[in-house]
N, C-alpha and C. Protein backbone atom coordinates (compact mmCIF):
# COMPACT_ATOMS: atom_id res chain seq x y z
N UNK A 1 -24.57 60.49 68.55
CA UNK A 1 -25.39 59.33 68.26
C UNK A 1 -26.76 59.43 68.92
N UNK A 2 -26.92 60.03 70.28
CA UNK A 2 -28.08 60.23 71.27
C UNK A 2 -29.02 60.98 70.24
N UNK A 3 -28.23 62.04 69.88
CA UNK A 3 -29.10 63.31 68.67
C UNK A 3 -29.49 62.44 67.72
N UNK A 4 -28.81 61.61 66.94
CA UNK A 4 -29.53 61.17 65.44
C UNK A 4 -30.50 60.27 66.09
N UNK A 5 -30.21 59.25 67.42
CA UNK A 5 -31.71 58.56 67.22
C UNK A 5 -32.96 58.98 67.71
N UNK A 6 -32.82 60.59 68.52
CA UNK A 6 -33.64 60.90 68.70
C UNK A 6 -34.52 61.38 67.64
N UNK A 7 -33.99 62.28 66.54
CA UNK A 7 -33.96 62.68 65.65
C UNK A 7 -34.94 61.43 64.59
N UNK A 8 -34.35 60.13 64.43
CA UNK A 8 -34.80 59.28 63.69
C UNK A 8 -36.07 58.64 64.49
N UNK A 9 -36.09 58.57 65.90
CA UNK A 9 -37.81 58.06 66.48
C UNK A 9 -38.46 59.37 66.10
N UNK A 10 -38.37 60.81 66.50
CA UNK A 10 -39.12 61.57 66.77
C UNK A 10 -39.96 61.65 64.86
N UNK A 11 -39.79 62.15 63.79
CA UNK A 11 -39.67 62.26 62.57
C UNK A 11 -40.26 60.55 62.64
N UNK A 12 -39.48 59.59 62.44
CA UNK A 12 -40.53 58.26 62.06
C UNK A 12 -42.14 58.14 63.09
N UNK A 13 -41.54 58.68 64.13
CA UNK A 13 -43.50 58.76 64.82
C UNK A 13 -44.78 59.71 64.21
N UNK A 14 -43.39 60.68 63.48
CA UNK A 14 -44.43 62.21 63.10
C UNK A 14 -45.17 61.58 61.71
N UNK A 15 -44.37 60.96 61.53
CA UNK A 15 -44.65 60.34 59.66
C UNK A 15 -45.67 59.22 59.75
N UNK A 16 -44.97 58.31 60.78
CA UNK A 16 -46.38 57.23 60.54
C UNK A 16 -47.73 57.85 61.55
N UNK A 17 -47.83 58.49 62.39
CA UNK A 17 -48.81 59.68 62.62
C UNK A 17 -49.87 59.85 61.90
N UNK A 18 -49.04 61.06 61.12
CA UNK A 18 -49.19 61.94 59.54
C UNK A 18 -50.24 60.34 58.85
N UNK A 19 -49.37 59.22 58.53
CA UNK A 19 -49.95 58.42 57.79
C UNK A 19 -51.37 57.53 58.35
N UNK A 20 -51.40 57.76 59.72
CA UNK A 20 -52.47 57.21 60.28
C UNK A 20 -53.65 57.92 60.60
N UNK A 21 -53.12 58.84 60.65
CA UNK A 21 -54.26 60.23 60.41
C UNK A 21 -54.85 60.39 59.52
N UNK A 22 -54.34 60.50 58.36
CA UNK A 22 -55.10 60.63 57.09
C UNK A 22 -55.70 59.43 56.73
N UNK A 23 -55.06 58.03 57.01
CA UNK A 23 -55.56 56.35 56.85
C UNK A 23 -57.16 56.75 57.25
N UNK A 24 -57.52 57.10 58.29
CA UNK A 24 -58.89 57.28 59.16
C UNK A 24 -59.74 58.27 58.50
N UNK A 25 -58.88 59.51 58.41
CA UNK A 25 -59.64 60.60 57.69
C UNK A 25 -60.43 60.00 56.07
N UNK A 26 -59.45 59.24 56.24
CA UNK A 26 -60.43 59.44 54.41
C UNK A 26 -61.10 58.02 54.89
N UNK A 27 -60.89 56.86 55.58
CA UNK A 27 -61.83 56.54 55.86
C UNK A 27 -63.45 56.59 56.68
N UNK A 28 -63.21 57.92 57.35
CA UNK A 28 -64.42 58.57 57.66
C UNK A 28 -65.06 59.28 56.92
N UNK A 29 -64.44 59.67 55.69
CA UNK A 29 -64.63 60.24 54.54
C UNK A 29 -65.91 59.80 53.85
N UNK A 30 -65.05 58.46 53.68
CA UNK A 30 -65.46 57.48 52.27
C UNK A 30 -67.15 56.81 53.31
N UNK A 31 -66.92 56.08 54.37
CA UNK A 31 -67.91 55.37 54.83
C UNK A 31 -68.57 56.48 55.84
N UNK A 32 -68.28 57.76 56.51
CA UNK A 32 -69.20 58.29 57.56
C UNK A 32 -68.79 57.73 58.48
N UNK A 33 -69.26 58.23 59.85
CA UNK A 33 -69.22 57.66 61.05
C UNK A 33 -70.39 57.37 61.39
N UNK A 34 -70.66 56.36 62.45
CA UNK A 34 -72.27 56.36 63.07
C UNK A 34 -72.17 57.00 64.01
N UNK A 35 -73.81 57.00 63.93
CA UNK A 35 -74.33 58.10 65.21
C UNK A 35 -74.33 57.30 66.40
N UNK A 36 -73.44 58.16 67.48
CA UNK A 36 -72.71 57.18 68.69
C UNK A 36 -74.27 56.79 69.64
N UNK A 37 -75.55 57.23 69.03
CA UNK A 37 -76.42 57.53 70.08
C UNK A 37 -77.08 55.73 69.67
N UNK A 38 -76.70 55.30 68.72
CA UNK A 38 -77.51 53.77 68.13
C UNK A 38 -76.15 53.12 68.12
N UNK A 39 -75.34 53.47 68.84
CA UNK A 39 -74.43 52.07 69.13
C UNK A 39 -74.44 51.55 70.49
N UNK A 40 -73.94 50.03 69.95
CA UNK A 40 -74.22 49.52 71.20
C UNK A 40 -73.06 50.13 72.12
N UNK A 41 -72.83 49.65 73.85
CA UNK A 41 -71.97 50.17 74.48
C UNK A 41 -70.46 49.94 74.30
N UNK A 42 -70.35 48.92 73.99
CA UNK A 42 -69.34 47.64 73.54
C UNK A 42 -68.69 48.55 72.11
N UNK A 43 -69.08 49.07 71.33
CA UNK A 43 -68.97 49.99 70.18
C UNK A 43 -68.60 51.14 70.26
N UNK A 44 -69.52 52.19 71.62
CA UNK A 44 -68.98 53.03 71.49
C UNK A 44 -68.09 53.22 72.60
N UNK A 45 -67.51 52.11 73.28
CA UNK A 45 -66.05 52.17 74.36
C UNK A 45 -65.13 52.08 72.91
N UNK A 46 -65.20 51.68 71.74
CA UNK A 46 -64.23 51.41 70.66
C UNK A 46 -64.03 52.71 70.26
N UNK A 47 -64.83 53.11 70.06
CA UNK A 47 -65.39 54.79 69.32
C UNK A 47 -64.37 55.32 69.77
N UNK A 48 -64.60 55.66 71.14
CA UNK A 48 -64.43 56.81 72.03
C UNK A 48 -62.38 56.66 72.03
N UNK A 49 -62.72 55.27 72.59
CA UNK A 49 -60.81 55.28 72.44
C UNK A 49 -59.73 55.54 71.14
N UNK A 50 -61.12 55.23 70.28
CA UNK A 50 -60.24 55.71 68.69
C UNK A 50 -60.22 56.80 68.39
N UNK A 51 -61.24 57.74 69.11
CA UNK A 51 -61.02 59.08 68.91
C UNK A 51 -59.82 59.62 69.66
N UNK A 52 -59.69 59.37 70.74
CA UNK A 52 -59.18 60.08 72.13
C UNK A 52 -57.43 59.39 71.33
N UNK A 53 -57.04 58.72 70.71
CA UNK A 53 -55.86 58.04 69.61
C UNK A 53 -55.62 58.87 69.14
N UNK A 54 -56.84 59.75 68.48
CA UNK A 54 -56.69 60.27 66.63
C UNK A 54 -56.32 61.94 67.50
N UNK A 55 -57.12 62.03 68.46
CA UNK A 55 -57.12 63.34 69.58
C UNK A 55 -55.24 63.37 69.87
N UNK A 56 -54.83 62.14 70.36
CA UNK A 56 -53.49 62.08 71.05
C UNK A 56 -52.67 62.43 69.76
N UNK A 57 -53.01 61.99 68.56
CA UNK A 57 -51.95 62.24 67.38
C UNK A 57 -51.29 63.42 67.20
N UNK A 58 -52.48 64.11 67.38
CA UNK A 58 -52.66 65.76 66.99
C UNK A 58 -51.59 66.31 68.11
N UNK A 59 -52.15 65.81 69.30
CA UNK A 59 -51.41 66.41 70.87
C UNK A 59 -49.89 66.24 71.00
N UNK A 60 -49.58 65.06 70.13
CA UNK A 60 -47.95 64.81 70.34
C UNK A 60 -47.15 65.70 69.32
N UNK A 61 -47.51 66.59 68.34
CA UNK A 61 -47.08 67.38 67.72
C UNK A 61 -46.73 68.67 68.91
N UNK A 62 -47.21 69.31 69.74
CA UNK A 62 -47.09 69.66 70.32
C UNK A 62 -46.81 69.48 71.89
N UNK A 63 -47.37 68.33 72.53
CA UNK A 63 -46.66 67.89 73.98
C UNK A 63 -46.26 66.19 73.80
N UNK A 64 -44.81 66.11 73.80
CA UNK A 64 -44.38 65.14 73.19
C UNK A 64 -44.50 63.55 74.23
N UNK A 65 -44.57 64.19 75.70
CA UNK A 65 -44.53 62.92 76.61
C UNK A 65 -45.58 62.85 76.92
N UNK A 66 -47.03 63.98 76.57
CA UNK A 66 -48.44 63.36 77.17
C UNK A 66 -49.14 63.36 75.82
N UNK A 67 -48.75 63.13 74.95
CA UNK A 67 -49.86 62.61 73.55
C UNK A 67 -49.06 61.27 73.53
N UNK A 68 -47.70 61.13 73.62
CA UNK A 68 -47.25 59.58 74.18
C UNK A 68 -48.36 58.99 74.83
N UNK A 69 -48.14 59.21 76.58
CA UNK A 69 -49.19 58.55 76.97
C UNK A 69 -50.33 58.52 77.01
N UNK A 70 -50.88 59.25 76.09
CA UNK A 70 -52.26 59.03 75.88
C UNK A 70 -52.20 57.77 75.23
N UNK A 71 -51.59 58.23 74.09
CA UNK A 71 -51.67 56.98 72.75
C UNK A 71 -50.95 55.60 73.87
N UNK A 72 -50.39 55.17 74.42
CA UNK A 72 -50.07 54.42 74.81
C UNK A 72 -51.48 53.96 75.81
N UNK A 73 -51.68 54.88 76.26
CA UNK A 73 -52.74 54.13 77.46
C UNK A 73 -54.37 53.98 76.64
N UNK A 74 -54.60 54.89 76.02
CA UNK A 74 -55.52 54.76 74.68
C UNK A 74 -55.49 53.09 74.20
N UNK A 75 -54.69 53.32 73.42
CA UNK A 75 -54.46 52.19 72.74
C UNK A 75 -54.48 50.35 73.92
N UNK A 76 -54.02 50.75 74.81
CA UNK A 76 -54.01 49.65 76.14
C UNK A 76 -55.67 49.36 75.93
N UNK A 77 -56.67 50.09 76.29
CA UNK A 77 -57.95 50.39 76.55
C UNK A 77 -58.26 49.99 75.38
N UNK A 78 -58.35 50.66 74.41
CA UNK A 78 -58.68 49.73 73.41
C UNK A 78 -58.86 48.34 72.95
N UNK A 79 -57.37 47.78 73.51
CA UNK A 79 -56.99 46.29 73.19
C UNK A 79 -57.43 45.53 74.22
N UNK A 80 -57.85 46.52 75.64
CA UNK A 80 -58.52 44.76 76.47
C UNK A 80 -59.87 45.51 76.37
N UNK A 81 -60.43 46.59 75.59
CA UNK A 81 -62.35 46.29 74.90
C UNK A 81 -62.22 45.65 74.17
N UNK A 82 -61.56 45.30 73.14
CA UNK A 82 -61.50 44.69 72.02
C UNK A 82 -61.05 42.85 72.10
N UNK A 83 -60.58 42.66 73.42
CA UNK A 83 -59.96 41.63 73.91
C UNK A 83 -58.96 40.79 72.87
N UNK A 84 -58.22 41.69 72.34
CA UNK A 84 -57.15 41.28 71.50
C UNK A 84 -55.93 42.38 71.54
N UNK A 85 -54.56 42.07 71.68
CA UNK A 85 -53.48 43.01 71.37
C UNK A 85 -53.52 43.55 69.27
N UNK A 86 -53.25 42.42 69.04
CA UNK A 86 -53.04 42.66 67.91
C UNK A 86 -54.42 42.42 66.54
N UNK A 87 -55.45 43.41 67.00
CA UNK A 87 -56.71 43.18 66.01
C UNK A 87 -56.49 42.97 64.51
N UNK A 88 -55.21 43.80 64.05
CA UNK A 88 -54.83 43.82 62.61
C UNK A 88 -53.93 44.78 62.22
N UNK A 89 -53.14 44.31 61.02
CA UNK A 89 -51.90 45.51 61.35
C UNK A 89 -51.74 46.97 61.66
N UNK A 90 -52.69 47.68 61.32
CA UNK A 90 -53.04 49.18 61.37
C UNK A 90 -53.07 49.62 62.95
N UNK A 91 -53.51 48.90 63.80
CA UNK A 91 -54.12 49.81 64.88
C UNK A 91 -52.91 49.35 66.14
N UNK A 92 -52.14 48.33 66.37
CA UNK A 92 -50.65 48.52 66.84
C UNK A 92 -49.73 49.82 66.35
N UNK A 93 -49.95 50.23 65.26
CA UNK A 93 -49.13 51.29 65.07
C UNK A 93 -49.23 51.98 66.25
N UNK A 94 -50.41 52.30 66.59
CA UNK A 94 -51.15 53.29 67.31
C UNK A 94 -49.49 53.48 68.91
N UNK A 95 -49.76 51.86 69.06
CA UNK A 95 -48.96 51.69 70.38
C UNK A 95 -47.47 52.22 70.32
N UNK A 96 -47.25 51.99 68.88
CA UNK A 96 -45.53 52.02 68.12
C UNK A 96 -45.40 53.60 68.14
N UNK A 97 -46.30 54.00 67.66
CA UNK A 97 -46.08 55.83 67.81
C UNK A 97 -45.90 56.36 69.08
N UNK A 98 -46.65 55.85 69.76
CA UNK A 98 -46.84 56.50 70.96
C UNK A 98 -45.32 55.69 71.90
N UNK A 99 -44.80 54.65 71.90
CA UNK A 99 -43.77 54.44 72.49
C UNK A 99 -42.45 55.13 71.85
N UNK A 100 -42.45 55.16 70.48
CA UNK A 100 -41.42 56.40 69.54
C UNK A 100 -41.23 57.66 70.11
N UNK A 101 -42.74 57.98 70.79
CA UNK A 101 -42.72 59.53 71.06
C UNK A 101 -42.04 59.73 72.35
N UNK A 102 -42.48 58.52 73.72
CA UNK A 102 -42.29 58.78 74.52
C UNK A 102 -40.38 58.20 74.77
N UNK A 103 -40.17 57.82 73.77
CA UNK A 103 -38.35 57.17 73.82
C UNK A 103 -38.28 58.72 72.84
N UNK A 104 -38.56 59.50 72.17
CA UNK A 104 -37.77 60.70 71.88
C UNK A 104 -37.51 61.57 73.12
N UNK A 105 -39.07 61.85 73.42
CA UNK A 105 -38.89 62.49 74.63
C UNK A 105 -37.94 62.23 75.76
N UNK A 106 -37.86 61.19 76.11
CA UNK A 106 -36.94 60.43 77.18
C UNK A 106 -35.36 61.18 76.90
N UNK A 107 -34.77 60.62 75.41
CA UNK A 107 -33.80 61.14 74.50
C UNK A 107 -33.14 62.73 74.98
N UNK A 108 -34.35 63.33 74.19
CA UNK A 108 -34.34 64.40 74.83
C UNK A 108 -34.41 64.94 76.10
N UNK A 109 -35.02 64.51 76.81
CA UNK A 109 -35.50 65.18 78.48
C UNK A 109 -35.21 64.54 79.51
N UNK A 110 -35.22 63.01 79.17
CA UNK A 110 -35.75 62.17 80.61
C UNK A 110 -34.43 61.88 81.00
N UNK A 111 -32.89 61.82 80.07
CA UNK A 111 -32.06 62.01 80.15
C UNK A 111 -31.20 62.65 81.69
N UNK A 112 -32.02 64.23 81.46
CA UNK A 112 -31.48 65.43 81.81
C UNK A 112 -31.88 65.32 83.65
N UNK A 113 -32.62 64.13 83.80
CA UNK A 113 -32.98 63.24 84.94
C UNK A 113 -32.15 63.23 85.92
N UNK A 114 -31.12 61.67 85.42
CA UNK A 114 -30.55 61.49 85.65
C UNK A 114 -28.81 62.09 85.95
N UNK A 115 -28.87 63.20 84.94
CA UNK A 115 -27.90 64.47 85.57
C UNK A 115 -27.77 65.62 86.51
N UNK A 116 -28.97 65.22 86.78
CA UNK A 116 -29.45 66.52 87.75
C UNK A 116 -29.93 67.44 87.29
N UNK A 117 -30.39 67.66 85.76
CA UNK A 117 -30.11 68.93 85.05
C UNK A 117 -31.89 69.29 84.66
N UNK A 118 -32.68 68.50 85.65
CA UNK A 118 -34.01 68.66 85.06
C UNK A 118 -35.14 69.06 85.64
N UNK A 119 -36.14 69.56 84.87
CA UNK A 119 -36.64 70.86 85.03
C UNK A 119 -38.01 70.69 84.91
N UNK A 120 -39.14 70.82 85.74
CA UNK A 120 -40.14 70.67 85.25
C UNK A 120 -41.37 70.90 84.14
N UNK A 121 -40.24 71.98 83.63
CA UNK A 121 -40.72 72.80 82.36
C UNK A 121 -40.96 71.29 81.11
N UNK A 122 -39.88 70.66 81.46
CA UNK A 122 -39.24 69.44 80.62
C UNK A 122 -40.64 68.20 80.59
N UNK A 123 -41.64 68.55 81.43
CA UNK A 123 -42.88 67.69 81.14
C UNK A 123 -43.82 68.09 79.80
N UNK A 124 -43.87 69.43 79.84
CA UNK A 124 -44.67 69.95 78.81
C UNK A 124 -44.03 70.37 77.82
N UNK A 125 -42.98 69.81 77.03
CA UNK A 125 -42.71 69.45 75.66
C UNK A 125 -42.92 68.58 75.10
């Protein structure tokens, strides 16, 4: 049972990911980005954390408990610049992925903790 729900967070984080990735891509597509040098500061603290998100997406394909906390602490930063948790449905995902990733990881690793059986290798997956 431990295996399938790891199995079912890890795969539903990769997917809505996958889907939030491309959500942005083609909206940078369609409208451009601005030039971070004519925004105000307030704008580009938004910028920067939505990148360093779209940065963490990429990262949790490959290190599963620190593109977690990026996206988790990312996304934190975001929501008190923005001085709202929930700006609109899209950008909570952000938080939902990144807690998926870091409960697979856990699943998998953080487990192996509490048995004695763990390894520091077990950070950088």
């Amino acid at each position: 049972m431990q295996k399938l729900l790891t199995v079912i967070f890890r795969w539903l984080a990769r997917l809505l990911g996958i889907f939030l990735f491309l959500f942005f891509a083609w909206f940078a597509i369609e409208f451009g980005i601005d030039d971070p040098n004519k925004m105000s500061p307030h704008l580009l603290k938004l910028f920067y954390s939505h990148m360093l998100m779209m940065f963490a997406l990429v990262l949790v394909w490959r290190f599963e408990l620190l593109g977690g906390l990026i996206l988790v602490i990312a996304y934190s930063y975001f929501s008190v610049i923005n001085h709202t948790f929930w700006t609109n449905p899209i950008y909570p995902i952000f938080f939902l992925i990144g807690l998926l990733h870091l409960l697979s990881w856990f699943f998998r690793y953080g487990l192996k903790l509490f048995k004695r059986n763990f390894s520091p290798r077990y950070l950088f997956r």
